[in-house]
Protein backbone atom coordinates (compact mmCIF):
# COMPACT_ATOMS: atom_id res chain seq x y z
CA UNK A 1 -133.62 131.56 122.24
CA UNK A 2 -132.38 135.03 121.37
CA UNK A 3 -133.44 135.86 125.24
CA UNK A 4 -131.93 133.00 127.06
CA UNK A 5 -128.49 133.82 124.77
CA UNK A 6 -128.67 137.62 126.23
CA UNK A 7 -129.51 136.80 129.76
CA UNK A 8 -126.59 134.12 129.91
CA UNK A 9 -124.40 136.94 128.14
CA UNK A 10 -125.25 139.02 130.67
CA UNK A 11 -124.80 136.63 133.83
CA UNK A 12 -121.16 136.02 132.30
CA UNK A 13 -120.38 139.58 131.83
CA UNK A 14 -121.02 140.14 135.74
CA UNK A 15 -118.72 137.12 136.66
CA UNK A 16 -115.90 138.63 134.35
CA UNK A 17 -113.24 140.94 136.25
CA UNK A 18 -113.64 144.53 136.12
CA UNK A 19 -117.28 143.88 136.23
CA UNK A 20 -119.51 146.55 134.72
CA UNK A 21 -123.02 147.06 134.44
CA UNK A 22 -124.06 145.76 130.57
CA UNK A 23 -125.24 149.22 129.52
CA UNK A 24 -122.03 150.43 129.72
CA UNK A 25 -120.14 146.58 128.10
CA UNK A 26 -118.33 147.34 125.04
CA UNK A 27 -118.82 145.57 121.86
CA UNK A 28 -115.81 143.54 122.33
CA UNK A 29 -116.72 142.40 125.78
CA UNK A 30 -120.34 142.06 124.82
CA UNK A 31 -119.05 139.50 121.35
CA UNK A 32 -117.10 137.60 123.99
CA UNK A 33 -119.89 137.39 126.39
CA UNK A 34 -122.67 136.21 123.84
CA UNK A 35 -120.23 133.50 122.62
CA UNK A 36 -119.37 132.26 126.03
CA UNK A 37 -123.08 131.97 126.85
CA UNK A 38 -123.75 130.42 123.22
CA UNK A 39 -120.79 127.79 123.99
CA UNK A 40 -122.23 126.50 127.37
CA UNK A 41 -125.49 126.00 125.55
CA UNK A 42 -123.63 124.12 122.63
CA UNK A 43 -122.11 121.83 125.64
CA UNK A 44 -125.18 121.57 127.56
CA UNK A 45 -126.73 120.18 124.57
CA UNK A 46 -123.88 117.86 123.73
CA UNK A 47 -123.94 116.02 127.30
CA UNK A 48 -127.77 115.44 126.24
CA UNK A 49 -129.29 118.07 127.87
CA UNK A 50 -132.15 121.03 126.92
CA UNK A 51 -132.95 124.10 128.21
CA UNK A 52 -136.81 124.62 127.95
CA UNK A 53 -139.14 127.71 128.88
CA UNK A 54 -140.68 127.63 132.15
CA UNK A 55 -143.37 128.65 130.06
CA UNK A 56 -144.85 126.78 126.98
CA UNK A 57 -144.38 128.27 123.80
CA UNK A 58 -147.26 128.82 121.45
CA UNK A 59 -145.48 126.28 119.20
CA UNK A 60 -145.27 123.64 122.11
CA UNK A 61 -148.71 123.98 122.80
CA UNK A 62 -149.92 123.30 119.10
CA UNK A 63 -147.32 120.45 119.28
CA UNK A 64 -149.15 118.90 122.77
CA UNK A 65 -152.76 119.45 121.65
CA UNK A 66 -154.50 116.12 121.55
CA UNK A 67 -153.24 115.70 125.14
CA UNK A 68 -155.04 114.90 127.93
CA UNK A 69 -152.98 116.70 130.82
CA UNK A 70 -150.15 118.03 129.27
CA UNK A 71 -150.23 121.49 131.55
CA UNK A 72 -150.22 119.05 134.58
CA UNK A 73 -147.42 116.69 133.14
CA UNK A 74 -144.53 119.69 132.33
CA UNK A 75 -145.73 121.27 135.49
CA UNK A 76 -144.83 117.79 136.96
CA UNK A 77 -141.60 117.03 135.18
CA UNK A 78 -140.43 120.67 135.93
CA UNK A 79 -140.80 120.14 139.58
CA UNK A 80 -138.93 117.04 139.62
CA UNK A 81 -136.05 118.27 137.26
CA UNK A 82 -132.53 118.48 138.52
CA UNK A 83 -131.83 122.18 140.11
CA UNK A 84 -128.47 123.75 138.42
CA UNK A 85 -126.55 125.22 141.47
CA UNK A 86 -124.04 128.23 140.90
């Protein structure tokens, strides 16, 4: 989760005026960034949404084990989720 937080950070840090490349954010700008990103998450969630890995985690595949097709069916379900357009 740690990754998706930074990446998010880092797509709102190059949307922010005065853009500049994250090597060179500040702390300050960097706090405001990570709690931007962590705030869409918190309302993505709330409007009964999730955010999943592309790829399985080890702990999602110990939790599907026992079923039959379960590579097939997230392949599946990724295909035919909605697409989030900027």
């Amino acid at each position: 989760m740690d990754e998706l937080i930074e990446a998010m950070a880092r797509g709102v840090n190059s949307c922010l005026p005065y853009s500049e490349a994250w090597e060179d954010t500040g702390p300050d700008r960097r706090e405001i960034c990570f709690h931007v990103a962590r705030a869409a998450l918190s309302a993505i969630s709330a409007a009964g949404w999730r955010v999943v890995p592309v790829k399985r985690t080890p702990e999602m595949i110990q939790a599907g084990e026992g079923w039959a097709s379960v590579q097939s069916a997230w392949e599946e379900m990724l295909i035919a989720a909605p697409k989030v357009t900027p």
